[in-house]
N, C-alpha and C. Protein backbone atom coordinates (compact mmCIF):
# COMPACT_ATOMS: atom_id res chain seq x y z
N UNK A 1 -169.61 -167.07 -47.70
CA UNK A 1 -168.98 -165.80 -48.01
C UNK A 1 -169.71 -164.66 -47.31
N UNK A 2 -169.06 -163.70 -46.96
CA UNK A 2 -169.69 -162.29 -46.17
C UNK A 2 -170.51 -161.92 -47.22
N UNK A 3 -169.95 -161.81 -48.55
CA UNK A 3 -171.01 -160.78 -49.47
C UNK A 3 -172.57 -161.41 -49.48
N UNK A 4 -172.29 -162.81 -49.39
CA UNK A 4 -173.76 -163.38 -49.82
C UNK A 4 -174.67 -163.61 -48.18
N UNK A 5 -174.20 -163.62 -47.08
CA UNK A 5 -174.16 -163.36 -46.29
C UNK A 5 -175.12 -161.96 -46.20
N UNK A 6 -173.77 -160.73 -46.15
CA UNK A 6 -174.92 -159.67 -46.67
C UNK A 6 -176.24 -158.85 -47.23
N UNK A 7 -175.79 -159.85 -48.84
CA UNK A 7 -177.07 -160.04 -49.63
C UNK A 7 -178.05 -160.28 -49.48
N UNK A 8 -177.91 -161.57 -48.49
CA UNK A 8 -179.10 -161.93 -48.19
C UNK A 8 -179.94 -161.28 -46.97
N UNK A 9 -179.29 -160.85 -46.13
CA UNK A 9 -179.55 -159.63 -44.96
C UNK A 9 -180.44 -158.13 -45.78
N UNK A 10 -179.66 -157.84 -47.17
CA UNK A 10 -180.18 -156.97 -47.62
C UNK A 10 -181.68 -157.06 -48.38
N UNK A 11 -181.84 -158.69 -48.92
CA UNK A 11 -182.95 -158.89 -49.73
C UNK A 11 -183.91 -158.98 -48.32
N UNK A 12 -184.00 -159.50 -47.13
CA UNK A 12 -184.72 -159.70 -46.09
C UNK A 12 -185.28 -158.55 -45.58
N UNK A 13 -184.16 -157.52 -45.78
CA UNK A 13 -185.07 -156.28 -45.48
C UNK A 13 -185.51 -155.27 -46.46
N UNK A 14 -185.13 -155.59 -47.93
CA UNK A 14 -185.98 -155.16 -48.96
C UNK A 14 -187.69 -155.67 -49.19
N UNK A 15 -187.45 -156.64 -48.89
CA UNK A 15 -189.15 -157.57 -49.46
C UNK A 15 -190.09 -156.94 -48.67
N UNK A 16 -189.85 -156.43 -47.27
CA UNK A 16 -191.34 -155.64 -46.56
C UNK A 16 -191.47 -154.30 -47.30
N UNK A 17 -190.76 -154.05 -48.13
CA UNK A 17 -190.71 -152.27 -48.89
C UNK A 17 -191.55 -152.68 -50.12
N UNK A 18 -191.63 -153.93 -50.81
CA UNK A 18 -191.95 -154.13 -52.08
C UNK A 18 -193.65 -153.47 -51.84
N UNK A 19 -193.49 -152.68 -52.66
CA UNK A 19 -195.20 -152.57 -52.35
C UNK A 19 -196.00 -153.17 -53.66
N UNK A 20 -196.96 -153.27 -54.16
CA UNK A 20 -198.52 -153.58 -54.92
C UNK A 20 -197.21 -154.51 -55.78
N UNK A 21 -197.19 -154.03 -57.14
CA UNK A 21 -196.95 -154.74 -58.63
C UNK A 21 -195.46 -154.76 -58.18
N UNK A 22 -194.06 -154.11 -57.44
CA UNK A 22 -193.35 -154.12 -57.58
C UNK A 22 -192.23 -155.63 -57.16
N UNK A 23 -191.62 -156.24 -57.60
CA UNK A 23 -190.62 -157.07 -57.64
C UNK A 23 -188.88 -157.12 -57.33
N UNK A 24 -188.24 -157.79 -56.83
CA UNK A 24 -186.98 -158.01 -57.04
C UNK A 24 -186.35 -158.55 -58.15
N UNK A 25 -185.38 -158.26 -59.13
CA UNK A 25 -185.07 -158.87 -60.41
C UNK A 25 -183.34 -159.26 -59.67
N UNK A 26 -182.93 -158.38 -59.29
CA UNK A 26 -181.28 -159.03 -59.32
C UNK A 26 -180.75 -158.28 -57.89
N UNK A 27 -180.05 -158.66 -57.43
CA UNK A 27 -178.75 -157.59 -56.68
C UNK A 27 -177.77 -157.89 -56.53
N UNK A 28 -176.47 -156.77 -56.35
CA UNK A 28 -175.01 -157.20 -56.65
C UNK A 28 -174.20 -156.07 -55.81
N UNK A 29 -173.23 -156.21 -55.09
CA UNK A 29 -172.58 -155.63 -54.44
C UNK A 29 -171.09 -155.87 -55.02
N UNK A 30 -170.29 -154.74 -54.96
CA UNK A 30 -168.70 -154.34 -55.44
C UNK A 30 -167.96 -154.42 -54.09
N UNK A 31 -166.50 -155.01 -53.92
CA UNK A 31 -166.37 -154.85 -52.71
C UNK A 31 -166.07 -153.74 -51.82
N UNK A 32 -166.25 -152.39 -52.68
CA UNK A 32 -166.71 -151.10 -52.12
C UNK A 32 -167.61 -150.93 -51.41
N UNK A 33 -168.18 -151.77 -51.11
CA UNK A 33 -170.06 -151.98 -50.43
C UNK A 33 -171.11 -151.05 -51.05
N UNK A 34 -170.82 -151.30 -52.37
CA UNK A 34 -171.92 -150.49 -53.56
C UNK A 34 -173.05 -150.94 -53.44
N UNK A 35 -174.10 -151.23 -53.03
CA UNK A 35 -174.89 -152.66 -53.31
C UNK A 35 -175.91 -151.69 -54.57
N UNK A 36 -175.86 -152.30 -54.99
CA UNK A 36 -177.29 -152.23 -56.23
C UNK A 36 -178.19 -153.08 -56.58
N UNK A 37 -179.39 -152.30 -56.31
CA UNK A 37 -180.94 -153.41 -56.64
C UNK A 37 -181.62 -153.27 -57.25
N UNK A 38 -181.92 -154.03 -57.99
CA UNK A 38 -182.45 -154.02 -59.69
C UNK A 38 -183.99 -154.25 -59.35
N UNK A 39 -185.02 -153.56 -59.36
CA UNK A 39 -186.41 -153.97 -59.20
C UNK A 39 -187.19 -153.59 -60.51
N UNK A 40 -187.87 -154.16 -60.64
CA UNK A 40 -189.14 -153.96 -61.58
C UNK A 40 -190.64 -154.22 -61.08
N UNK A 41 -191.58 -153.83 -62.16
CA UNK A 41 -192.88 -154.09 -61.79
C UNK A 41 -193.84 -154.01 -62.67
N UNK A 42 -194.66 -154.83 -62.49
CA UNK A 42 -195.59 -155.32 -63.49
C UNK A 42 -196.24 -154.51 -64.29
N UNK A 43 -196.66 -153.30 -64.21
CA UNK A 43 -197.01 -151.97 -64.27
C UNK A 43 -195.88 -151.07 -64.72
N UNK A 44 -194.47 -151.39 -64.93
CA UNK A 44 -193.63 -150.70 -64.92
C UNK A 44 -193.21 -149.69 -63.90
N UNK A 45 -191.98 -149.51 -63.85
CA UNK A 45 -191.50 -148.92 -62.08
C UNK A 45 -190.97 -147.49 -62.59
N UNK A 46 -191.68 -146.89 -61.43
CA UNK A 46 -191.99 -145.22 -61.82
C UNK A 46 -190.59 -144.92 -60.67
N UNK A 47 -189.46 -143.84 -61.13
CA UNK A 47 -188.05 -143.48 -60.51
C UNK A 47 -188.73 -143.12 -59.22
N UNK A 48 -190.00 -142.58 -58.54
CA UNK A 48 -190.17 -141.82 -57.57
C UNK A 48 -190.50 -143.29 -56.43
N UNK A 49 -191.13 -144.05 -56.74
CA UNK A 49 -190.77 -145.89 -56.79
C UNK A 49 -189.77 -146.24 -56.08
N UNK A 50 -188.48 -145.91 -56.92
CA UNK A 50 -187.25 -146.64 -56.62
C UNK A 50 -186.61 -144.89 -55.49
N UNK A 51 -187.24 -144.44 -55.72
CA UNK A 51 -186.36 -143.43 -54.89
C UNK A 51 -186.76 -143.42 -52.83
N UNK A 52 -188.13 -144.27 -53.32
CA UNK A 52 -189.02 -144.14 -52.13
C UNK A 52 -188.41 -145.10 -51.27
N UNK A 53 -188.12 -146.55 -52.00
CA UNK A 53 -187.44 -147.93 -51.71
C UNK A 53 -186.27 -147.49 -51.55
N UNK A 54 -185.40 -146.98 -52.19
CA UNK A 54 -184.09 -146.49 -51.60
C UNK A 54 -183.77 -146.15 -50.06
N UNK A 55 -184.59 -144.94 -50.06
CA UNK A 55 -184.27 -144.03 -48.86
C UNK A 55 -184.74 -145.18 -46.99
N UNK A 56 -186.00 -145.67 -47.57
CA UNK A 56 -186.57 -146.32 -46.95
C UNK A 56 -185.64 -147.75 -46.21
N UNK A 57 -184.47 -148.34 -47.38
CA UNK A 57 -183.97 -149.40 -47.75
C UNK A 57 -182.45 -149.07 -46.78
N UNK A 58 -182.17 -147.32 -46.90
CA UNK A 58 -180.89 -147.31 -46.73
C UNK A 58 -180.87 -146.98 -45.02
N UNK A 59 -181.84 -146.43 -44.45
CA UNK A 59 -182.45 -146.21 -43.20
C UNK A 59 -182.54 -147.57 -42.56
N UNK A 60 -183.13 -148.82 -43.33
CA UNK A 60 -182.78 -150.41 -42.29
C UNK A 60 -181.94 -150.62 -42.23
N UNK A 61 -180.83 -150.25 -43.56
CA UNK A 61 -179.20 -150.58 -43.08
C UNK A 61 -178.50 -150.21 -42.30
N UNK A 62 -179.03 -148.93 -41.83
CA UNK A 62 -178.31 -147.83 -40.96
C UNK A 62 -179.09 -148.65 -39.75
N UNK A 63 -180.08 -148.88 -39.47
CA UNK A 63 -180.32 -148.81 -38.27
C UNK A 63 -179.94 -150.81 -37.65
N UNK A 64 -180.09 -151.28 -38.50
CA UNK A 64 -179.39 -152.33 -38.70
C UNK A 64 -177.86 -152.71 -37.94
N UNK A 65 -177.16 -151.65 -38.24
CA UNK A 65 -175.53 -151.70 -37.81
C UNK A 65 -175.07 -152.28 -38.79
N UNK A 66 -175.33 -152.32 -40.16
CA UNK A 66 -174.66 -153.29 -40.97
C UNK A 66 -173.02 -152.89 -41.54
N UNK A 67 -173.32 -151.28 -41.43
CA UNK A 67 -171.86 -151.09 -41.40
C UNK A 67 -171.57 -149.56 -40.71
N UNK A 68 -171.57 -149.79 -39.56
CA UNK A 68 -171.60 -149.04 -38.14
C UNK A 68 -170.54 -147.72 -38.69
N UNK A 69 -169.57 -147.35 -39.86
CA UNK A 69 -168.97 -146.09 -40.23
C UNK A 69 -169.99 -145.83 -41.50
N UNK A 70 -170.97 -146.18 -41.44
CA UNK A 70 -171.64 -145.77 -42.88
C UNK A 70 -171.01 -145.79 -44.22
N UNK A 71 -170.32 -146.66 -43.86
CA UNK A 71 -169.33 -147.18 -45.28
C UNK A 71 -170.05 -147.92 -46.27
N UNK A 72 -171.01 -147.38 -47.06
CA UNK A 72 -171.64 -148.42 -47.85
C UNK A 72 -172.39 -147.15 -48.79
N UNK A 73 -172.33 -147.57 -50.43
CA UNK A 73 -173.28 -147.21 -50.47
C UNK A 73 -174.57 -148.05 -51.38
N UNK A 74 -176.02 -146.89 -51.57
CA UNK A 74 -177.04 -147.89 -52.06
C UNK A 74 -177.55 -147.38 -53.60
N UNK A 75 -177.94 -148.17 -54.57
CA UNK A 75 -178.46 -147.66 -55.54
C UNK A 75 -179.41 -148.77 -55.57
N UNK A 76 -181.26 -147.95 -55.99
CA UNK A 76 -182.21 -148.45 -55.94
C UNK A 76 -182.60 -148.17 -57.69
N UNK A 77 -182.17 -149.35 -59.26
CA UNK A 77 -183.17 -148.92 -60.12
C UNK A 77 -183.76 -150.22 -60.40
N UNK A 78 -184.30 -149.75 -62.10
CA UNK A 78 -184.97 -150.80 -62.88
C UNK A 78 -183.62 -151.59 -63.84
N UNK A 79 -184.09 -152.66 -63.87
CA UNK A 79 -182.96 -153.32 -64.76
C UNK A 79 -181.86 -152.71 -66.05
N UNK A 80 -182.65 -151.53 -66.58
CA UNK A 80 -182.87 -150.69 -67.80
C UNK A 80 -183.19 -151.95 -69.20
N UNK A 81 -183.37 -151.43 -70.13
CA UNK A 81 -184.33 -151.51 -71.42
C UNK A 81 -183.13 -152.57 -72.06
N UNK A 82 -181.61 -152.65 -71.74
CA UNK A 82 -180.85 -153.63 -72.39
C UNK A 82 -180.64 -154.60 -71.76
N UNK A 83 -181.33 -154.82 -70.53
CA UNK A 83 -180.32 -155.76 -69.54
C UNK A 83 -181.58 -157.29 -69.85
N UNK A 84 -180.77 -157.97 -69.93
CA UNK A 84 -181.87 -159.65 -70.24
C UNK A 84 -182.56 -159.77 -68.99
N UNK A 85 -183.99 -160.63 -69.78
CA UNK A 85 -184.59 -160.78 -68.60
C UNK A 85 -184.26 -162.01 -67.92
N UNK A 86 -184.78 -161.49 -66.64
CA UNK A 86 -184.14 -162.91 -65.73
C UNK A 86 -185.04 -163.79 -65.09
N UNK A 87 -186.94 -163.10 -65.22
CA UNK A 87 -187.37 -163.88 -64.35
C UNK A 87 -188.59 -163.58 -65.00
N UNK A 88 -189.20 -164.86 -64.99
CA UNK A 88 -190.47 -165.20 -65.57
C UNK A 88 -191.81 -163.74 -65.48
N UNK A 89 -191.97 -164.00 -64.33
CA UNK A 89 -192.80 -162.34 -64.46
C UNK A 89 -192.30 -161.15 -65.11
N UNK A 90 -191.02 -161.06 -65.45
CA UNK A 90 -190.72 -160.12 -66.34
C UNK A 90 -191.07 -160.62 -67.85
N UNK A 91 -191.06 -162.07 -68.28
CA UNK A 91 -191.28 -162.38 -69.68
C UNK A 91 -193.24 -162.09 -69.25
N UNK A 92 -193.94 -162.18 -68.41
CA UNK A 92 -195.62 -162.26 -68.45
C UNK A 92 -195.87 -160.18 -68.98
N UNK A 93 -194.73 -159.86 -68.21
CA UNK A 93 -194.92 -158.03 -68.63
C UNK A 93 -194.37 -157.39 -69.90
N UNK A 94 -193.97 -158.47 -70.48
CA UNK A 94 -193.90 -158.32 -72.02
C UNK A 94 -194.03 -158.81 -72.86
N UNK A 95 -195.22 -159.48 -72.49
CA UNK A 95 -196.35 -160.12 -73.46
C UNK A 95 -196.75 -159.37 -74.51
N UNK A 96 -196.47 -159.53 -75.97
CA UNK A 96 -197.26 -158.48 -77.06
C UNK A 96 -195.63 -157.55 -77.64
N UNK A 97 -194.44 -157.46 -76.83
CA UNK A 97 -193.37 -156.81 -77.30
C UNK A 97 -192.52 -157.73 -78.17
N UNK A 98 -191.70 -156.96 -78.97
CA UNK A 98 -190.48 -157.56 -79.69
C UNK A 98 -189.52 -158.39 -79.22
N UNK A 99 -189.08 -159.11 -79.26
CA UNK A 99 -187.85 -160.20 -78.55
C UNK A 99 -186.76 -160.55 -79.03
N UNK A 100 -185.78 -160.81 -78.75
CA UNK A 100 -184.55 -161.60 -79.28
C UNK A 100 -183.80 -162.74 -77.97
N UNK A 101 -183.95 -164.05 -78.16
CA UNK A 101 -184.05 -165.05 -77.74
C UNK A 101 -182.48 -165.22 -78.41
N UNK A 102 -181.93 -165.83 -77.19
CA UNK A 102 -180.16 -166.48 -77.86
C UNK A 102 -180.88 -167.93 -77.24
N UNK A 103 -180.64 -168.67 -77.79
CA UNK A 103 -180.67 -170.37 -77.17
C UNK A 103 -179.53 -170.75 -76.89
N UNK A 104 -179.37 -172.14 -75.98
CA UNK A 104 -178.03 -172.42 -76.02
C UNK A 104 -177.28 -173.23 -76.50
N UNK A 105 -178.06 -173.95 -77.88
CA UNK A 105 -177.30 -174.06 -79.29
C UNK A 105 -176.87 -173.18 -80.11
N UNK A 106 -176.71 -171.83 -79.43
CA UNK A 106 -176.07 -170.60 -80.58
C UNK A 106 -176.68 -169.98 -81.41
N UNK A 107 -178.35 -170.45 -81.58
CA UNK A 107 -179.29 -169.50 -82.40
C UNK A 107 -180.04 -168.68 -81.81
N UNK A 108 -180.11 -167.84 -82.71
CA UNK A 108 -181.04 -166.90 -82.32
C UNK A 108 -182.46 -166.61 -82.97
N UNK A 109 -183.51 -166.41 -81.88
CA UNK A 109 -184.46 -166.00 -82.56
C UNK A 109 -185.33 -165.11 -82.27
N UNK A 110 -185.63 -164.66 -83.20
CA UNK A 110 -186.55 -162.95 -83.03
C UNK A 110 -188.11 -162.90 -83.69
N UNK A 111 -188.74 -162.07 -82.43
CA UNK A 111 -190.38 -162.49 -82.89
C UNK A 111 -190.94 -161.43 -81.78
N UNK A 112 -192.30 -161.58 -81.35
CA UNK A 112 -193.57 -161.10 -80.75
C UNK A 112 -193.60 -162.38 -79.73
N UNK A 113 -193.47 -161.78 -78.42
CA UNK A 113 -193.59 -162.98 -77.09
C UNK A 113 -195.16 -162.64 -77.31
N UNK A 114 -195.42 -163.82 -77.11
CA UNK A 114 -196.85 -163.71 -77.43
C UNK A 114 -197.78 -164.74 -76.36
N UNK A 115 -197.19 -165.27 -75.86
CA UNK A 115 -197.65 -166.55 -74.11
C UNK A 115 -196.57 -166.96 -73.64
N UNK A 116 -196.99 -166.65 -72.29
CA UNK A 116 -195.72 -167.40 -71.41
C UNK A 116 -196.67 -168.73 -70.53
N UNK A 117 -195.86 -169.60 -70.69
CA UNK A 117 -196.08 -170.68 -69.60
C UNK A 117 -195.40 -171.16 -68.76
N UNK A 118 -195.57 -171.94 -67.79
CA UNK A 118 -194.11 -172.15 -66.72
C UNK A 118 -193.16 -172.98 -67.54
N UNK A 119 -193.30 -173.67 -68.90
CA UNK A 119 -192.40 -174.61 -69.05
C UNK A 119 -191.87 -173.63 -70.38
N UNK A 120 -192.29 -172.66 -71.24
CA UNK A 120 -191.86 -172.15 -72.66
C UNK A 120 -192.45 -170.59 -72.46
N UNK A 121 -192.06 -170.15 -73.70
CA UNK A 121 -192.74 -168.87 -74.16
C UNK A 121 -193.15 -168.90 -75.81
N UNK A 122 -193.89 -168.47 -76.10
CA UNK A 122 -194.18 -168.46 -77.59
C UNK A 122 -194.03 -167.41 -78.46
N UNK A 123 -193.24 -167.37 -79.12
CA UNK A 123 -192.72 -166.40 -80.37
C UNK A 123 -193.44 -166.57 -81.55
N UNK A 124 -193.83 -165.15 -82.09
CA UNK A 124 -194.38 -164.95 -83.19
C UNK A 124 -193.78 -164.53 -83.83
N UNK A 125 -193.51 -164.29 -85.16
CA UNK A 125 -192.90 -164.45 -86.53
C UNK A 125 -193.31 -164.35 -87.75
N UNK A 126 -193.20 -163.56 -88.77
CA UNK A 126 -193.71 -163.90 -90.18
C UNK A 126 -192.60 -163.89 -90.67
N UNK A 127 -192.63 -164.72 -91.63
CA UNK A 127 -192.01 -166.02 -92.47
C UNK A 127 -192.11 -165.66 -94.07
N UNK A 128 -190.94 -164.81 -94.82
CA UNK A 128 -191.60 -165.07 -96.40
C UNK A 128 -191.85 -163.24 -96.01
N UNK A 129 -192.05 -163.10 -97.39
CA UNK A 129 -192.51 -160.96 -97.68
C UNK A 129 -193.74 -161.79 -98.86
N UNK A 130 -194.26 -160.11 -98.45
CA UNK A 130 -195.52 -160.06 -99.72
C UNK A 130 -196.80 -160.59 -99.14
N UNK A 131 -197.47 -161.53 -100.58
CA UNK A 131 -198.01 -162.51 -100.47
C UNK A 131 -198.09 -163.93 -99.87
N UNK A 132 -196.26 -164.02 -100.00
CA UNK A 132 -195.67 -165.53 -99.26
C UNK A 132 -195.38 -165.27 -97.86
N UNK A 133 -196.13 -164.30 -97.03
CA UNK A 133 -195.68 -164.16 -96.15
C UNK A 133 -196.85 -165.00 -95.14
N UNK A 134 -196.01 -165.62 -94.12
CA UNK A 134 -196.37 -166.62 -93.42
C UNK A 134 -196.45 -166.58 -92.21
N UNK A 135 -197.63 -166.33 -91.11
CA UNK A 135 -197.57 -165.90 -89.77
C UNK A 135 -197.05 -167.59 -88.59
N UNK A 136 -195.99 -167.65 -88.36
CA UNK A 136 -195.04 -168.60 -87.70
C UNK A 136 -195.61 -168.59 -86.15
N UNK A 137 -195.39 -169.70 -85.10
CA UNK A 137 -195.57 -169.47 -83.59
C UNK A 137 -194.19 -170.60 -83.48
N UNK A 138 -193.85 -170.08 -82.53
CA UNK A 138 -192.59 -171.37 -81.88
C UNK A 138 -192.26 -171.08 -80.26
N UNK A 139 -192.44 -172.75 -80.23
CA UNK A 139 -192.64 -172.59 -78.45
C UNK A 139 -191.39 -172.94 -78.06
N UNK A 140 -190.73 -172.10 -77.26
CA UNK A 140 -189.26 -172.24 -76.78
C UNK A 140 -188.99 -172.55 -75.30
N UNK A 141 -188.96 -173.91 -74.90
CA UNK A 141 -188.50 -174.00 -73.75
C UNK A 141 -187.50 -173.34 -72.67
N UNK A 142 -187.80 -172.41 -71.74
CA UNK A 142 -186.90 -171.72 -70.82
C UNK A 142 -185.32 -172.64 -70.58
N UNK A 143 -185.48 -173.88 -70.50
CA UNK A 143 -184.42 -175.09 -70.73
C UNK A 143 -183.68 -174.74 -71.85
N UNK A 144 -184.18 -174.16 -72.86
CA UNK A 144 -183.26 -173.81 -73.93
C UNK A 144 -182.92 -172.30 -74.01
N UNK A 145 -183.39 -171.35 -73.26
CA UNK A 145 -183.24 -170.21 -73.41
C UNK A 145 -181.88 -169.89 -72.40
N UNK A 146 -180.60 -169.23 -73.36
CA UNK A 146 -179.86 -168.71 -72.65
C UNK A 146 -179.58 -166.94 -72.22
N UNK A 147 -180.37 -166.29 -73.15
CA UNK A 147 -180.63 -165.30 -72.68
C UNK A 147 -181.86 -164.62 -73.69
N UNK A 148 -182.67 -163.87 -72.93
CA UNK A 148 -183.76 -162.91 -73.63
C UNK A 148 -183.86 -161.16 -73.26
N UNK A 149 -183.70 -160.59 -74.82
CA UNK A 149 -184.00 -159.14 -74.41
C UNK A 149 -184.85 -158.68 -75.32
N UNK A 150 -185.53 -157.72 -74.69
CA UNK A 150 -186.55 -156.74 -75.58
C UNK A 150 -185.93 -156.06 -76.19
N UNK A 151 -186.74 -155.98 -77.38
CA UNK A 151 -185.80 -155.39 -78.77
C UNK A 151 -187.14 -153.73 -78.93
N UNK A 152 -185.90 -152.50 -79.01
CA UNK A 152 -186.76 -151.51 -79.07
C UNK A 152 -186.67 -151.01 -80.56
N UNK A 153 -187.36 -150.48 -81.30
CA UNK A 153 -187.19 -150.21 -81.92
C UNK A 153 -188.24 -148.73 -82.31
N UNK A 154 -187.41 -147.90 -82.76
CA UNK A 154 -187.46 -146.19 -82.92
C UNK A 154 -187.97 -146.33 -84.47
């Protein structure tokens, strides 16, 4: 397909921009030639970041010829605060935060990511109020995880 084609033209000349902590999480193009690139970073990604990678990003396309009437356009952010995570170094940068885990037997479960390993992540939990309250760990295989988001709470 052209788009993936594209895509991949576009991730090739994103990765020399990535600078120190920063990452690729997703990208997706409309057949408007919207492209949008979802980055994050370990450190969390500061807008002046994504504004720097933008400009920088939209200048290889141009000079590129990728679409010789400048028919395209680019948006450079962060995933935002609802979007699931998709990639392991994003579960290591929210180590210690709130979670909500869907599995893909249809349950859900909610806790404190508390270790990531290449094969699970470990959720913390108390179990029971009061006195009967019971500090829980459960190790959830990525194999079973169908989606994970950080849960904010105000």
């Amino acid at each position: 397909m052209v788009t993936d084609t594209k895509l991949e033209t576009i991730k090739k000349l994103i990765e020399p921009l990535l600078e120190e902590d920063v990452f690729l999480v997703d990208m997706k193009v409309k057949p408007t030639n919207n492209f949008k690139i979802y980055l994050d970073a370990d450190g969390g990604l500061a807008i002046e970041k994504c504004i720097k990678i933008n400009r920088a990003l939209y200048k290889k396309m141009e000079e590129e010829g990728l679409y010789p009437d400048g028919d395209f356009s680019l948006e450079v952010s962060s995933p935002g605060i609802d979007e699931p995570l998709k990639l392991r170094r994003q579960y290591n940068k929210n180590i210690g935060r709130n979670i909500e885990v869907k599995l893909k037997d249809g349950s859900v479960k909610e806790g404190t990511l508390s270790n990531v390993s290449e094969e699970d992540i470990t959720l913390e939990f108390t179990e029971g109020k009061g006195k009967k309250a019971v500090q829980q760990q459960l190790q959830l295989p990525f194999s079973e995880i169908q989606q994970t988001k950080v849960l904010i709470k105000f």
